[in-house]
C-alpha atoms as a PDB file:
ATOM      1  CA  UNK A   1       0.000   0.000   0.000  1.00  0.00           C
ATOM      2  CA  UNK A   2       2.666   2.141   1.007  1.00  0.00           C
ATOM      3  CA  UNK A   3       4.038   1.846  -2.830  1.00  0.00           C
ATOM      4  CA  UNK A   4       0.786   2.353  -4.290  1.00  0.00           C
ATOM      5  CA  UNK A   5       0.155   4.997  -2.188  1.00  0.00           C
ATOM      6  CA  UNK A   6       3.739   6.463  -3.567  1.00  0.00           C
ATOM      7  CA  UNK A   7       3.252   5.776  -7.612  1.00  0.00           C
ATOM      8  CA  UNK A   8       0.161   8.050  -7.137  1.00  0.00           C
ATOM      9  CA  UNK A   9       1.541  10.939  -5.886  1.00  0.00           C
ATOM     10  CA  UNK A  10       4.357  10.649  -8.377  1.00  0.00           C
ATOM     11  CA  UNK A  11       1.145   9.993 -10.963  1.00  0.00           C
ATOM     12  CA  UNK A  12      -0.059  13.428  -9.622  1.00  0.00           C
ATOM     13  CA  UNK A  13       3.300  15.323  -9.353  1.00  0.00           C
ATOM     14  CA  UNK A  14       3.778  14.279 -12.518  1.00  0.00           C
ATOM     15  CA  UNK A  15       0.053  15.156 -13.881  1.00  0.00           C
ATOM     16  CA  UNK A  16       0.415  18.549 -12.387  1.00  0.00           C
ATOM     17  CA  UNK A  17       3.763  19.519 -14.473  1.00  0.00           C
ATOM     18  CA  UNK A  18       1.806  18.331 -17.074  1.00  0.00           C
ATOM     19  CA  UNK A  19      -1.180  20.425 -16.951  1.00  0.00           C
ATOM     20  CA  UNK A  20       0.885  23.856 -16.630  1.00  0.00           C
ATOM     21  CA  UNK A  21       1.876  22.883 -20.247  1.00  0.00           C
ATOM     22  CA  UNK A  22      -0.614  22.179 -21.507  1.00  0.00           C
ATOM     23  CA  UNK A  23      -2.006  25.302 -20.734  1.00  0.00           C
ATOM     24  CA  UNK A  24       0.363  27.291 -22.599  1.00  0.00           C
ATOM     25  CA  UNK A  25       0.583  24.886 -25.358  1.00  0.00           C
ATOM     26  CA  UNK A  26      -3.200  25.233 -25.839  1.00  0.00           C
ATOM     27  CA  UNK A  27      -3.776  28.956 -26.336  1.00  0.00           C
ATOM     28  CA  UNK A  28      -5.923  28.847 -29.726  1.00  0.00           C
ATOM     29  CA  UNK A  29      -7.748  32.630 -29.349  1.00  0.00           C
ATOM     30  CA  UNK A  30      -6.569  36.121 -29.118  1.00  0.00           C
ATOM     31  CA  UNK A  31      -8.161  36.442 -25.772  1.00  0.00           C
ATOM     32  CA  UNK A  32      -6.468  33.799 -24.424  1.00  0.00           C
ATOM     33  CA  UNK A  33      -3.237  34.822 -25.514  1.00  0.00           C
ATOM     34  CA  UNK A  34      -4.103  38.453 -24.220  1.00  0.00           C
ATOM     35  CA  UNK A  35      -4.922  36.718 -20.885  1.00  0.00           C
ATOM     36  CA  UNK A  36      -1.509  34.816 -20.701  1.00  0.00           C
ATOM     37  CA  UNK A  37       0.282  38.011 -21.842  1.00  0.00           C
ATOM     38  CA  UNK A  38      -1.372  40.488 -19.139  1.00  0.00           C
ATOM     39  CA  UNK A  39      -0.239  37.703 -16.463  1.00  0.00           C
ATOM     40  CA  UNK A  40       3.257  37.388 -17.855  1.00  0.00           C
ATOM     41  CA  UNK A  41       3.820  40.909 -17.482  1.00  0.00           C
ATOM     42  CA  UNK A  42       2.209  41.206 -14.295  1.00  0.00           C
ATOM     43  CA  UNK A  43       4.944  38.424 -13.442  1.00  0.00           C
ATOM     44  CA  UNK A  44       7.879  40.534 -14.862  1.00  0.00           C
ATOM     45  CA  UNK A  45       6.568  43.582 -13.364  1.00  0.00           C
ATOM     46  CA  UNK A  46       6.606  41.910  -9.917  1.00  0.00           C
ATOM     47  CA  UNK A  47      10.087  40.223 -10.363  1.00  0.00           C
ATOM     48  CA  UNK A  48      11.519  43.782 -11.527  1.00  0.00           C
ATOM     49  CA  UNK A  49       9.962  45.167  -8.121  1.00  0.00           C
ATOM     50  CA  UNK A  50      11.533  42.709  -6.228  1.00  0.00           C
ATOM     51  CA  UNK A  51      14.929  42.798  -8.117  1.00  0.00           C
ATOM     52  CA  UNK A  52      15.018  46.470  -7.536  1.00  0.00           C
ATOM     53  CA  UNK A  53      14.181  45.620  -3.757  1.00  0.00           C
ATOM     54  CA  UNK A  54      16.920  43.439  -3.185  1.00  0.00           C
ATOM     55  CA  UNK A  55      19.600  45.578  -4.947  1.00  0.00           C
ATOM     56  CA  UNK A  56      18.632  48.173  -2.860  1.00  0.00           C
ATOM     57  CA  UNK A  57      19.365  46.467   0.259  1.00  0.00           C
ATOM     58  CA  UNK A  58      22.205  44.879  -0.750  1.00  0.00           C
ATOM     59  CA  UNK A  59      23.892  48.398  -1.697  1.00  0.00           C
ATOM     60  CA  UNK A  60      23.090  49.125   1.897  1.00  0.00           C
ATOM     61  CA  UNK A  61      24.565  45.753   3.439  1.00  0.00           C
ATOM     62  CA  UNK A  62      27.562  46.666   1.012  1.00  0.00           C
ATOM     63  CA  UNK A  63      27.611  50.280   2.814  1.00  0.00           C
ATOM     64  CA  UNK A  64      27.234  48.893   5.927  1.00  0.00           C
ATOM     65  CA  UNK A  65      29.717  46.836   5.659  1.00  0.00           C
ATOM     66  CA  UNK A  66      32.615  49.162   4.170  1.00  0.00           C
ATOM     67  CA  UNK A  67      31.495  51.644   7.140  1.00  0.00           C
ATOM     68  CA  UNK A  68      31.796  48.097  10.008  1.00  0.00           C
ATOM     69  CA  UNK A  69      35.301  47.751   7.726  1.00  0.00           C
ATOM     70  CA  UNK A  70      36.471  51.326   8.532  1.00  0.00           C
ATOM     71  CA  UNK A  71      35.435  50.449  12.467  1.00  0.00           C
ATOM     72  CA  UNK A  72      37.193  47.693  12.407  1.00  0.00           C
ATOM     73  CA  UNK A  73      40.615  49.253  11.388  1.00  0.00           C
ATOM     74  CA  UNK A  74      40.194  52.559  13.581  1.00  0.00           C
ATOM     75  CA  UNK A  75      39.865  50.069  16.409  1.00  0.00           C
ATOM     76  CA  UNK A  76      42.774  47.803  15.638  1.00  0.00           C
ATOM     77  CA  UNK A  77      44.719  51.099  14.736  1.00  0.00           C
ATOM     78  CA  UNK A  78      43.686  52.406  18.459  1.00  0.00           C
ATOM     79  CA  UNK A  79      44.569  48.903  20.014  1.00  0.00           C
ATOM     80  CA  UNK A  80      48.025  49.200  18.425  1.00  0.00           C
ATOM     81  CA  UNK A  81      48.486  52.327  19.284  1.00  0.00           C
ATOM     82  CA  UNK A  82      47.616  51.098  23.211  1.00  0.00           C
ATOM     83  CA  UNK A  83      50.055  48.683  22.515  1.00  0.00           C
ATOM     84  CA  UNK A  84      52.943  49.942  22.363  1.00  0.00           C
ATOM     85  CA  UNK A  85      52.240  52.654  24.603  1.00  0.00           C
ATOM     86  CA  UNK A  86      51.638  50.126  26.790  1.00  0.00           C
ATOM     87  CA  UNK A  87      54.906  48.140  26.457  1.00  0.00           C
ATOM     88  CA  UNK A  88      56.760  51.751  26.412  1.00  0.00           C
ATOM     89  CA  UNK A  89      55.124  51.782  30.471  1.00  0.00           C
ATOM     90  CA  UNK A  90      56.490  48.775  30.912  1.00  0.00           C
ATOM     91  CA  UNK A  91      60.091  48.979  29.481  1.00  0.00           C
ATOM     92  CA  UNK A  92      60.276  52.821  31.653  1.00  0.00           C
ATOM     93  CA  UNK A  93      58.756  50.737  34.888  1.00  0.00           C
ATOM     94  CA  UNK A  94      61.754  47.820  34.331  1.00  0.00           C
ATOM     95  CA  UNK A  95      64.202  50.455  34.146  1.00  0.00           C
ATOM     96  CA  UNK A  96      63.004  52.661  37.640  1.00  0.00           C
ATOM     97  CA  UNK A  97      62.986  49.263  38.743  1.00  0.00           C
ATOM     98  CA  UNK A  98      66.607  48.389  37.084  1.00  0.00           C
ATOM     99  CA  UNK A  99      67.659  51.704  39.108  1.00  0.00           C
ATOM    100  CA  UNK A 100      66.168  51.115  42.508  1.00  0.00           C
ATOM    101  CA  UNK A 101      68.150  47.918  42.585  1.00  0.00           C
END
């Protein structure tokens, strides 16, 4: 049963794929094809709306990221910077200490 039950919905699946071709394949009037042609635009009308939507944000993720990128090197800059003022503390502490002894 199980395998029945799994040749049918391939049957279906299968039937389905089918069918959308058929649909195009059997435009015979003018009104049909009008029909088809008002719904293919719509379709490339809403794809070019959504195109235009993504590229949009994706120039701002790509801004976003450049300005995260400049962050990102002011800090480490900074942190260098800390650094070796840091280990400049350290060598003048190690020699007041070198004196005191």
């Amino acid at each position: 049963s199980a395998q029945i039950a799994d040749l049918q919905q391939k049957l279906l699946d299968a039937d389905n794929g089918d069918r959308a071709k058929q649909r195009w394949d059997s435009i015979a009037t003018i009104l049909e094809a009008k029909c088809a042609l008002k719904y293919l635009l719509g379709e490339l009308v809403s794809s070019k709306v959504q195109e235009s939507k993504l590229q949009s944000g994706l120039q701002q993720s790509q801004a976003s990221c450049s300005d995260v990128q400049k962050m990102l090197m002011e800090e480490r800059n900074h942190i260098a910077e800390l650094e070796a003022e840091f280990q400049n503390q350290i060598l003048v502490q190690e020699q007041q200490h070198q004196d005191k002894v």
